[in-house]
Protein backbone atom coordinates (compact mmCIF):
# COMPACT_ATOMS: atom_id res chain seq x y z
CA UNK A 1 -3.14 -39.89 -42.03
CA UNK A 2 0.23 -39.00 -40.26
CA UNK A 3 2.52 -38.84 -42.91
CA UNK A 4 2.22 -35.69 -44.53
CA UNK A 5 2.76 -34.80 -41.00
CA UNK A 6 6.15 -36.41 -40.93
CA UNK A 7 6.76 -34.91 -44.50
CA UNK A 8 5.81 -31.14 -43.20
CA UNK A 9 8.57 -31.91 -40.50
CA UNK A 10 11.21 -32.83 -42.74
CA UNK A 11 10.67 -29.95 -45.29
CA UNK A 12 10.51 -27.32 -42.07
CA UNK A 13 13.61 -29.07 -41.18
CA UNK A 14 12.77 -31.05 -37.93
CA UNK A 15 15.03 -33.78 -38.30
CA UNK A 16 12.51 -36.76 -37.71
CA UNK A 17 13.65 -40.63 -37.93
CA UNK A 18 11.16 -43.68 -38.94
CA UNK A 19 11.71 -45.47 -35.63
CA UNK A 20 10.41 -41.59 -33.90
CA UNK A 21 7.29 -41.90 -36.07
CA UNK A 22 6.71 -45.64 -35.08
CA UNK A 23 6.94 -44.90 -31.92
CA UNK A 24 4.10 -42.06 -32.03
CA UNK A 25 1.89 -44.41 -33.39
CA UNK A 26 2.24 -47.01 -31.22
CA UNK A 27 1.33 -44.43 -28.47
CA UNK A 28 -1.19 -43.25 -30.25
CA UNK A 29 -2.33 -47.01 -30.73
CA UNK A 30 -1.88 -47.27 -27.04
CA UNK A 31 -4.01 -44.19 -26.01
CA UNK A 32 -1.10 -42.54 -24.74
CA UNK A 33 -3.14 -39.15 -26.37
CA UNK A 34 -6.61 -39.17 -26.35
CA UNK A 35 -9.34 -36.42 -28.27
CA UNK A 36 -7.93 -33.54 -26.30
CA UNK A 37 -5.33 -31.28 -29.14
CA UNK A 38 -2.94 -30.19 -26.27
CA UNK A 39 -2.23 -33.78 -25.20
CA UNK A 40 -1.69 -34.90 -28.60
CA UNK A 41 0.76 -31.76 -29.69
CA UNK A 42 2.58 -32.31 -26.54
CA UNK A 43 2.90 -36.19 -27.04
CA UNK A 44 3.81 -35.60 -30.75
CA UNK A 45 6.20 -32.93 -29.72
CA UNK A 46 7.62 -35.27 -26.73
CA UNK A 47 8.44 -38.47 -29.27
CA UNK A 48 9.37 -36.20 -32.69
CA UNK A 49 11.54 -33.19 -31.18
CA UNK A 50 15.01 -34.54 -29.80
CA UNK A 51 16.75 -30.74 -29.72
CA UNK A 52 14.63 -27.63 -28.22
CA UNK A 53 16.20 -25.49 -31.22
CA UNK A 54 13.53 -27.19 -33.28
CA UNK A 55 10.39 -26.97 -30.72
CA UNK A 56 9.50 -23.86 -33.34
CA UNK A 57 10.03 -25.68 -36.22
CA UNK A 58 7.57 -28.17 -35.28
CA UNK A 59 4.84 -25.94 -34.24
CA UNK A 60 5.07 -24.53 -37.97
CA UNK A 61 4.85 -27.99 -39.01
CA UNK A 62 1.96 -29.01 -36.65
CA UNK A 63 -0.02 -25.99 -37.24
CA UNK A 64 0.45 -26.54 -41.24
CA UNK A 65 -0.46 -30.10 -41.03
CA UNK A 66 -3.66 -29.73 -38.88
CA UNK A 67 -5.31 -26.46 -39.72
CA UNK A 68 -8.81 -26.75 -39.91
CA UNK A 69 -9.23 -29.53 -37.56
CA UNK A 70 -11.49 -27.29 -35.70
CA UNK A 71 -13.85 -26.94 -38.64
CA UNK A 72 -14.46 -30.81 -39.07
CA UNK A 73 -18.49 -30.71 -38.72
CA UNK A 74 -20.29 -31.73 -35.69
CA UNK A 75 -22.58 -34.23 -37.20
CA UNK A 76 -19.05 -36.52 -37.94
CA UNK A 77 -18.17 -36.25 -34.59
CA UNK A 78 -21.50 -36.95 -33.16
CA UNK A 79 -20.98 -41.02 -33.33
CA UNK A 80 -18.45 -41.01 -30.94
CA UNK A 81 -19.29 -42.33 -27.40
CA UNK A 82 -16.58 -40.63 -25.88
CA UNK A 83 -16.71 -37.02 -27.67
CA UNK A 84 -14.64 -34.34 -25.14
CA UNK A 85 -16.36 -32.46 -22.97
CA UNK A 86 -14.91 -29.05 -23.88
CA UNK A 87 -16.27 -29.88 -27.69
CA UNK A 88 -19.84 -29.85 -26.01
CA UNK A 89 -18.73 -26.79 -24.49
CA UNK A 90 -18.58 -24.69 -27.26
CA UNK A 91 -21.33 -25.80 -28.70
CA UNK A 92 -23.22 -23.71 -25.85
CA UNK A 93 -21.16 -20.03 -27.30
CA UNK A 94 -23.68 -17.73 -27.77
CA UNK A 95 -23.68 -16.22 -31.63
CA UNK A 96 -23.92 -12.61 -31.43
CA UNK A 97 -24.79 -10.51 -34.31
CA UNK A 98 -22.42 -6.91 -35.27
CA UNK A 99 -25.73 -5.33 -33.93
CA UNK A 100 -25.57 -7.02 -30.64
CA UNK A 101 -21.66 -6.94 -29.98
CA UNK A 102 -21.97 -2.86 -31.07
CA UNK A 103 -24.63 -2.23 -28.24
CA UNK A 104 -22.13 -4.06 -25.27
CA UNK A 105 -21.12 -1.34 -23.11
CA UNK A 106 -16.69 -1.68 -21.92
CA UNK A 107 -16.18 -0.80 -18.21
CA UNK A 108 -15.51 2.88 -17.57
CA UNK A 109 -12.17 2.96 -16.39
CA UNK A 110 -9.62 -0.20 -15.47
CA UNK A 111 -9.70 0.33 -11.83
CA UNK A 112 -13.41 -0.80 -12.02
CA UNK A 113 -13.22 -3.34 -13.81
CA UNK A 114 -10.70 -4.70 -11.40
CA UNK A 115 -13.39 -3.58 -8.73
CA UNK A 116 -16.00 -5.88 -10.16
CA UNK A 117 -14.02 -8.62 -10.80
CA UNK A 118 -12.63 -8.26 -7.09
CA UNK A 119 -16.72 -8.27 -5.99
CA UNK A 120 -17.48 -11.49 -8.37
CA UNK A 121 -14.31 -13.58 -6.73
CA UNK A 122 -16.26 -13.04 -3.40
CA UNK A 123 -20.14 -13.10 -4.25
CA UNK A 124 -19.72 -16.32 -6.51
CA UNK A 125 -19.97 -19.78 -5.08
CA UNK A 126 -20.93 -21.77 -8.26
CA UNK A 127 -20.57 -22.06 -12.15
CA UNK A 128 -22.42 -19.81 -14.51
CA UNK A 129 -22.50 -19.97 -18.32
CA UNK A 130 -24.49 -17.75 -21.00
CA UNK A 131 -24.51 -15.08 -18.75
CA UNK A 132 -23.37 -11.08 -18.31
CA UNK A 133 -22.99 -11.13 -14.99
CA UNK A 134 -20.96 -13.63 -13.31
CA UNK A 135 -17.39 -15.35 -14.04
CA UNK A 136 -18.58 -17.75 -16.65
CA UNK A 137 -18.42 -19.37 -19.89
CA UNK A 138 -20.04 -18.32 -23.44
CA UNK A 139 -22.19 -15.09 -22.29
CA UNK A 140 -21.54 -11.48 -22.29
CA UNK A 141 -19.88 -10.87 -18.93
CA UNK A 142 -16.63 -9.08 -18.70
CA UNK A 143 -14.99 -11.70 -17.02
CA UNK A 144 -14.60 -15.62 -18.22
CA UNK A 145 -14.51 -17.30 -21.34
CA UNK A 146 -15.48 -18.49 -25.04
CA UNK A 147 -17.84 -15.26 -24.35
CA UNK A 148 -17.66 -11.85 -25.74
CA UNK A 149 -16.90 -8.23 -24.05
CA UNK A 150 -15.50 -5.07 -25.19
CA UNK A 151 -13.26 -5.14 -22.44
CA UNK A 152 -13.06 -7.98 -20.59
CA UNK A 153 -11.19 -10.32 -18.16
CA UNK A 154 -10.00 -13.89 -19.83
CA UNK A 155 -10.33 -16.41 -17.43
CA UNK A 156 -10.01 -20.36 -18.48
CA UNK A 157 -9.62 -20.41 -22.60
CA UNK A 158 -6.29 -21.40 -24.07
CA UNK A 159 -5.98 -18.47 -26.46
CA UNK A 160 -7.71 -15.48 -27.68
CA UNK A 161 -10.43 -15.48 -29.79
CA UNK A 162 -11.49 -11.39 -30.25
CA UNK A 163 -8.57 -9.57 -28.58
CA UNK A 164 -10.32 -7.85 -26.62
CA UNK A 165 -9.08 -8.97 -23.22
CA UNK A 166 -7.78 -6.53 -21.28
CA UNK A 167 -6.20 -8.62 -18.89
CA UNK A 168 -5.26 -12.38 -18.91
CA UNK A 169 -5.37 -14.27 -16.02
CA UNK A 170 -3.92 -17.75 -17.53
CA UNK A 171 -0.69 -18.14 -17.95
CA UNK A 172 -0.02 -18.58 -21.95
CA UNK A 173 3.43 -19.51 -23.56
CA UNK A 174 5.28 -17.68 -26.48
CA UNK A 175 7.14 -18.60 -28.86
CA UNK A 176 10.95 -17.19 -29.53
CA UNK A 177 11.57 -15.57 -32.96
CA UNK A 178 13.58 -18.25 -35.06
CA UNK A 179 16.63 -16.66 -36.28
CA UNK A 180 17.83 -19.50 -38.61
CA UNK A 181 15.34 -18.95 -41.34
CA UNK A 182 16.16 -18.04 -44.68
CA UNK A 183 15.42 -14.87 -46.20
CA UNK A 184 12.32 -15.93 -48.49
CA UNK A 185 11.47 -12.74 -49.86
CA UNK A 186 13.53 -10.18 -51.85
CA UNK A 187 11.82 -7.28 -49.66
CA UNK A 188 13.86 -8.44 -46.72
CA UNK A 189 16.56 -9.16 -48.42
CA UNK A 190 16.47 -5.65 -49.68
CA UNK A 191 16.01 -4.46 -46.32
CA UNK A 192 19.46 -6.48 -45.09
CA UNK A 193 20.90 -3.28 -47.91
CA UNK A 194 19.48 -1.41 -46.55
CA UNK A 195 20.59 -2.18 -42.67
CA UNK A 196 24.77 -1.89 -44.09
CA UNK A 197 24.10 1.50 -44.86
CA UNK A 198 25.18 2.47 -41.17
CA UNK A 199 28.31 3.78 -40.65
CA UNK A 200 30.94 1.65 -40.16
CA UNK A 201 33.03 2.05 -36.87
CA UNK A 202 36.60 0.55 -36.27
CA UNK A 203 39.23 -0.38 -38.92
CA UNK A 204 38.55 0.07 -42.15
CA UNK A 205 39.69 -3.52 -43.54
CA UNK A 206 40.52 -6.99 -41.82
CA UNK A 207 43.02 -9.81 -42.29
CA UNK A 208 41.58 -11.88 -45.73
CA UNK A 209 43.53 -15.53 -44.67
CA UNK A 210 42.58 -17.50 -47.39
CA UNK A 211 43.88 -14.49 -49.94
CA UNK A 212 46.90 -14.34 -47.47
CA UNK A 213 47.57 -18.22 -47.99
CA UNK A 214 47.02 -18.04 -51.56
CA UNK A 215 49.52 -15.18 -52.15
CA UNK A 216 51.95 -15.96 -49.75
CA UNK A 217 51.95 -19.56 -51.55
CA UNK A 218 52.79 -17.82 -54.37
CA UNK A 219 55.26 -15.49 -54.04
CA UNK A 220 57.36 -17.68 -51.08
CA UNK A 221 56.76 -15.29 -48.70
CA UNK A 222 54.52 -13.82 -46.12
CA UNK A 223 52.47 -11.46 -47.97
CA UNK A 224 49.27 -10.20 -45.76
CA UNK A 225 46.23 -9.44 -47.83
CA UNK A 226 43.55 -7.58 -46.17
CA UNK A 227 39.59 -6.73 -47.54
CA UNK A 228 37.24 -4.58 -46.25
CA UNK A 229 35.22 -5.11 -43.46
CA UNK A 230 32.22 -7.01 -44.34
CA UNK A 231 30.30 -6.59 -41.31
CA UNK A 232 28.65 -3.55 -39.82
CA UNK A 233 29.87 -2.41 -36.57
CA UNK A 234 26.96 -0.69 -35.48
CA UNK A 235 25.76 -1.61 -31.72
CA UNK A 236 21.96 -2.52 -32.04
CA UNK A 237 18.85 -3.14 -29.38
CA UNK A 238 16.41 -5.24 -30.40
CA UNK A 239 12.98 -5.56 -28.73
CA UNK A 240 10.43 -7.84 -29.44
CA UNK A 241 6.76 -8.44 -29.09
CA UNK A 242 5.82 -12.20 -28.61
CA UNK A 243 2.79 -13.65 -28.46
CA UNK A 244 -1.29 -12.64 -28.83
CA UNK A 245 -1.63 -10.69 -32.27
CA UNK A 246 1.30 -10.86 -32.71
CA UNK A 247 1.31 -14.44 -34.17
CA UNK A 248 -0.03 -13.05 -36.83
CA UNK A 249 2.75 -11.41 -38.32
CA UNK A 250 5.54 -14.38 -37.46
CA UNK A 251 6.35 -14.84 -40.92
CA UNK A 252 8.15 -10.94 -41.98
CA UNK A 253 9.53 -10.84 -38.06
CA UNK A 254 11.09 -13.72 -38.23
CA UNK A 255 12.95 -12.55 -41.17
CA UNK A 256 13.74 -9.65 -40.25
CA UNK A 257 15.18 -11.13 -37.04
CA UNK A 258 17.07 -13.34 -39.25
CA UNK A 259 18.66 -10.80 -41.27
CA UNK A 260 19.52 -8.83 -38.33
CA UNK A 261 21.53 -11.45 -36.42
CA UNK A 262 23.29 -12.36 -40.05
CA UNK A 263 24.55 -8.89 -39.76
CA UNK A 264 25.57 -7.28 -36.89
CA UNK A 265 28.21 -8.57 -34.50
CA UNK A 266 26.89 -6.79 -31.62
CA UNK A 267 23.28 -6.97 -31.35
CA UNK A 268 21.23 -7.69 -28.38
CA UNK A 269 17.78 -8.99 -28.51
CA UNK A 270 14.83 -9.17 -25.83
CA UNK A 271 11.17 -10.33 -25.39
CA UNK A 272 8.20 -8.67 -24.32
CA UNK A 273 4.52 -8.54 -24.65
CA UNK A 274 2.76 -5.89 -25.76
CA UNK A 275 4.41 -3.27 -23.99
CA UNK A 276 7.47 -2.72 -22.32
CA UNK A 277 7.53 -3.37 -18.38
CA UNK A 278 9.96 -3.83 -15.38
CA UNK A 279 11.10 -7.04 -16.95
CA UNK A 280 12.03 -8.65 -20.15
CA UNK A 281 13.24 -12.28 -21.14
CA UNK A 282 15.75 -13.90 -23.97
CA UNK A 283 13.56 -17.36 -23.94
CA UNK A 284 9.77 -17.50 -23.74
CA UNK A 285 9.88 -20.94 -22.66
CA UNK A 286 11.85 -19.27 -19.48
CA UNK A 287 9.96 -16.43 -19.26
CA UNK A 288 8.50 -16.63 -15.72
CA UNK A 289 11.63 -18.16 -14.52
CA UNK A 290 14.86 -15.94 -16.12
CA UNK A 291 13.86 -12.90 -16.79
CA UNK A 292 15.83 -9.51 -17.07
CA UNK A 293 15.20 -6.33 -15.14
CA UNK A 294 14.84 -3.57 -18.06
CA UNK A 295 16.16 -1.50 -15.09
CA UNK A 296 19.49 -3.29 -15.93
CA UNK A 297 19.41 -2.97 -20.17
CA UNK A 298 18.87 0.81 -19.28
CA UNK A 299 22.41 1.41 -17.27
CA UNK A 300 23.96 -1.33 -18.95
CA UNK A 301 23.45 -0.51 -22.91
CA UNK A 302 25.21 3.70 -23.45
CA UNK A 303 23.81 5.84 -25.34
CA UNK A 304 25.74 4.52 -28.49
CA UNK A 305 23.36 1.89 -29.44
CA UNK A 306 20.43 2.06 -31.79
CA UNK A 307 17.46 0.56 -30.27
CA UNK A 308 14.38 -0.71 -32.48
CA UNK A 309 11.15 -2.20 -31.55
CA UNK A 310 9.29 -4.31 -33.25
CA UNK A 311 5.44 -4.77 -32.82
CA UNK A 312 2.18 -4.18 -33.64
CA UNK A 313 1.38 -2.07 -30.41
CA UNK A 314 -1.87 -3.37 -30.66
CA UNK A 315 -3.23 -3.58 -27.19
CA UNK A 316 -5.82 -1.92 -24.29
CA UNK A 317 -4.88 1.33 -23.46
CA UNK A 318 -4.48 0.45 -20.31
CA UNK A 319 -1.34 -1.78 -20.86
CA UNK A 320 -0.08 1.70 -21.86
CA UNK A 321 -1.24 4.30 -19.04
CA UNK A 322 -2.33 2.16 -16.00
CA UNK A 323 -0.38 0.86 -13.17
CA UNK A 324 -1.43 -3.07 -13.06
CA UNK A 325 -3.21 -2.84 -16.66
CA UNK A 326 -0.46 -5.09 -18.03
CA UNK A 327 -2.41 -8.09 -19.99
CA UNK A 328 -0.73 -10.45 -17.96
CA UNK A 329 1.11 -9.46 -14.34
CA UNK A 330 0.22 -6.28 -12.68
CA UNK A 331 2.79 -4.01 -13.03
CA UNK A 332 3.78 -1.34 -10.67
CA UNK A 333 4.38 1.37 -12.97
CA UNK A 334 2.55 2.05 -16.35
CA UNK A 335 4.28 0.85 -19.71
CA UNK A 336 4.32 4.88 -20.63
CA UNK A 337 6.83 4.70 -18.10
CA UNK A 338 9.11 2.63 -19.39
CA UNK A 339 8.34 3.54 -22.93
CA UNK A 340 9.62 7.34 -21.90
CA UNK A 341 12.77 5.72 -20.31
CA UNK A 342 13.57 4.04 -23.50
CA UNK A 343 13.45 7.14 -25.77
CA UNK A 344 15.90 8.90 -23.40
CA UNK A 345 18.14 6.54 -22.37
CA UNK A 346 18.91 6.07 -26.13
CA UNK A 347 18.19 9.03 -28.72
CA UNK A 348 18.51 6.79 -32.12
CA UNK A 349 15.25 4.57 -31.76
CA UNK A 350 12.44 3.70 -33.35
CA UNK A 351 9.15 1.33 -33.36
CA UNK A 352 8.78 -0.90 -36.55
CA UNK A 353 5.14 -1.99 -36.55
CA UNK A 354 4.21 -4.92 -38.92
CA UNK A 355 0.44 -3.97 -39.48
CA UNK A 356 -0.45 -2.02 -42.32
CA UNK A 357 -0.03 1.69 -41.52
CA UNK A 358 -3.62 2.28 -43.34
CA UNK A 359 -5.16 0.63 -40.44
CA UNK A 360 -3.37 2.24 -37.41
CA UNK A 361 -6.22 4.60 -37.12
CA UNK A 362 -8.60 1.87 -36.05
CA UNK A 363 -6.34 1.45 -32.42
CA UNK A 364 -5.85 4.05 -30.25
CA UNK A 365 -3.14 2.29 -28.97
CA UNK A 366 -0.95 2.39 -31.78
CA UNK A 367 -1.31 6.20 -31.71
CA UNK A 368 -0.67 6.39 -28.22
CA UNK A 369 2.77 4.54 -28.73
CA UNK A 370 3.71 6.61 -31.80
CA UNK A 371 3.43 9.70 -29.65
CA UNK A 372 5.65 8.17 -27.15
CA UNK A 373 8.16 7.29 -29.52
CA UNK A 374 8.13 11.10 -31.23
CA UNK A 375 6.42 9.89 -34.16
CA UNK A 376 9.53 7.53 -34.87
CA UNK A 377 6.96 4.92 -35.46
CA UNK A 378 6.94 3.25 -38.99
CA UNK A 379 5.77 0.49 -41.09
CA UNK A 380 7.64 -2.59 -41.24
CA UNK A 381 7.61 -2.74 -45.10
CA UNK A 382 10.68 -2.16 -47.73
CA UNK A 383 10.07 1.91 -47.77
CA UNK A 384 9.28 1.84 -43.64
CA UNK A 385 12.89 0.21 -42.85
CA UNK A 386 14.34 2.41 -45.55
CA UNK A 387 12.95 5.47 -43.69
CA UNK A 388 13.62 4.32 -40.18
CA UNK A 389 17.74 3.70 -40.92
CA UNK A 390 17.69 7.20 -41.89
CA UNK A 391 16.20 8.16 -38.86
CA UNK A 392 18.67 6.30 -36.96
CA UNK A 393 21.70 7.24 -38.82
């Protein structure tokens, strides 16, 4: 049942050898992973994955090669004396109609929802589950898990299910944009025309060697030939949204990332979440551990350089307005903060958001952003990038 696994590898370019393979059976044989899906990715991951430039590689692969585990049906499973725990679990969700989630009240503001939750951590003393009270699992409380709430706290699930959450309180990992893929799609390829329409800065040509060679060979003397410079000098900023919703648009930012670190020589590139912060990081695997002070991008970067940010911006207000509303850390100033820094530390910006622009009404955050960003926010489709390098030019 593994080997269109090891084929999905090869074709996403994980280089994987038979005796690698053996040997993940034989631990599987051995029990090394049992039910539980973390233990097996991370086993699979541990015996397949030699070089940690192909870690997101192989989560394309994995996810490819075992979507729709989670729908095999219960009755299958139910023969099996040692079924996991956490399968019974969610067995206990409560299904709530569109009537019923429509009539659950959010909190009033952020600071008292951090109030309750604050109360809860000292009244509790035991588990709860089903409930819209307590911290707990599967009910309608603001704060726990595999539950639902307009605006909750996630406490204890692995990853989001309604994105709703207004704050996380487990620590999740991201993954990096991969900037060796291929352009698949004549759109982006288009847009890479569209990014060399910047001006060019510096010398005009550059030394051509193998035309220099070539002539040189054949008139029997030094004869310099020079072409014109194929790369665009332009200084770029590059900001990008990991993680949450936006896994959903990998695909188009990963190209786009691609294309953009095919083409300019001086382009720097960051991670964030959400929204911009007192911190950002190069490596999400590192992102608790080596991160960068945006303080230092702001006096570090001149005015010179054309900063773009890409994502969906699809978040609780909160993130955006409140000190501490930050999904994941609490923050000591509000992301509007830092947003505001951004647009005058560097006049040529602008926000490239990847969901369709006919459904940015539905978030207030995405408006909220936009106004930050003087309305310089715009799709990230063939006529969006074609509109935003015009802005930036």
């Amino acid at each position: 049942m593994f080997r269109p696994f090891l084929d999905s590898l090869r074709q996403h370019g994980v280089p994987v050898s038979l005796r690698e393979y053996l040997d993940l059976l034989g631990g599987l044989q051995a029990g090394v992973a049992g039910y539980d899906p973390d233990s097996f990715y991370h086993f699979a991951r541990a015996c397949l994955v030699k070089d940690e430039r192909h870690i997101d590689r192989f989560d394309r692969a994995f996810a490819q090669s075992f979507a729709g585990a989670e729908q095999i049906p219960v009755e299958a499973l139910l023969d099996r004396a040692d079924l996991p725990a956490e399968w019974l679990e969610k067995l206990a969700e409560k299904l709530l109609t569109e009537e019923d989630k429509a009539a659950l009240q959010g909190s009033d503001s952020f600071e008292s929802l951090m109030q309750k939750l604050r109360e809860r951590l000292a009244e509790q003393s035991g588990r709860h589950q089903g409930g819209n009270k307590w911290i707990g699992t599967a009910g309608t409380s603001p704060f726990g898990a595999h539950g639902y709430n307009p605006e909750g706290v996630r406490i204890g699930q692995q990853t989001s299910r309604h994105r709703r959450a207004v704050k996380v309180w487990d620590r999740r990992e991201f993954r990096d944009f991969d900037d060796s893929v291929e352009l698949g799609t004549r759109n982006i390829k288009v847009a890479l025309k569209r990014l060399r329409q910047w001006a060019r800065h510096g010398a005009a040509e550059e030394l051509d060697l193998p035309a220099t060679i070539r002539a040189t060979a054949d008139h029997g003397y030094i004869d310099v030939q020079t072409r014109p410079q194929r790369r665009n000098a332009v200084k770029v900023l590059l900001f990008l949204d990991v993680g949450g919703s936006m896994d959903d648009h990998i695909r188009i930012v990963d190209e786009l990332f691609s294309a953009a670190r095919a083409e300019f020589r001086q382009m720097e590139h960051f991670f964030f979440h959400n929204c911009l912060y007192e911190s950002v990081w190069r490596d999400s695997r590192r992102r608790t551990t080596e991160t960068i002070a945006t303080w230092d991008i702001l006096h570090r970067f001149g005015r010179d350089y054309k900063c773009i940010f890409v994502g969906d911006a699809s978040m609780s207000p909160y993130e955006i307005i409140a000190p501490g509303g930050a999904n994941e850390h609490w923050n000591p100033e509000a992301g509007a903060v830092w947003l505001q820094r951004v647009t005058e530390t560097w006049p040529d910006h602008v926000w490239l958001n990847p969901v369709p622009q006919r459904f940015w009404g539905h978030t207030p955050s995405i408006g909220m952003i936009g106004e930050i960003f003087e309305n310089r926010m715009l799709p990230l489709t063939l006529d969006g990038l074609t509109r935003a390098m015009k802005l930036l030019g």
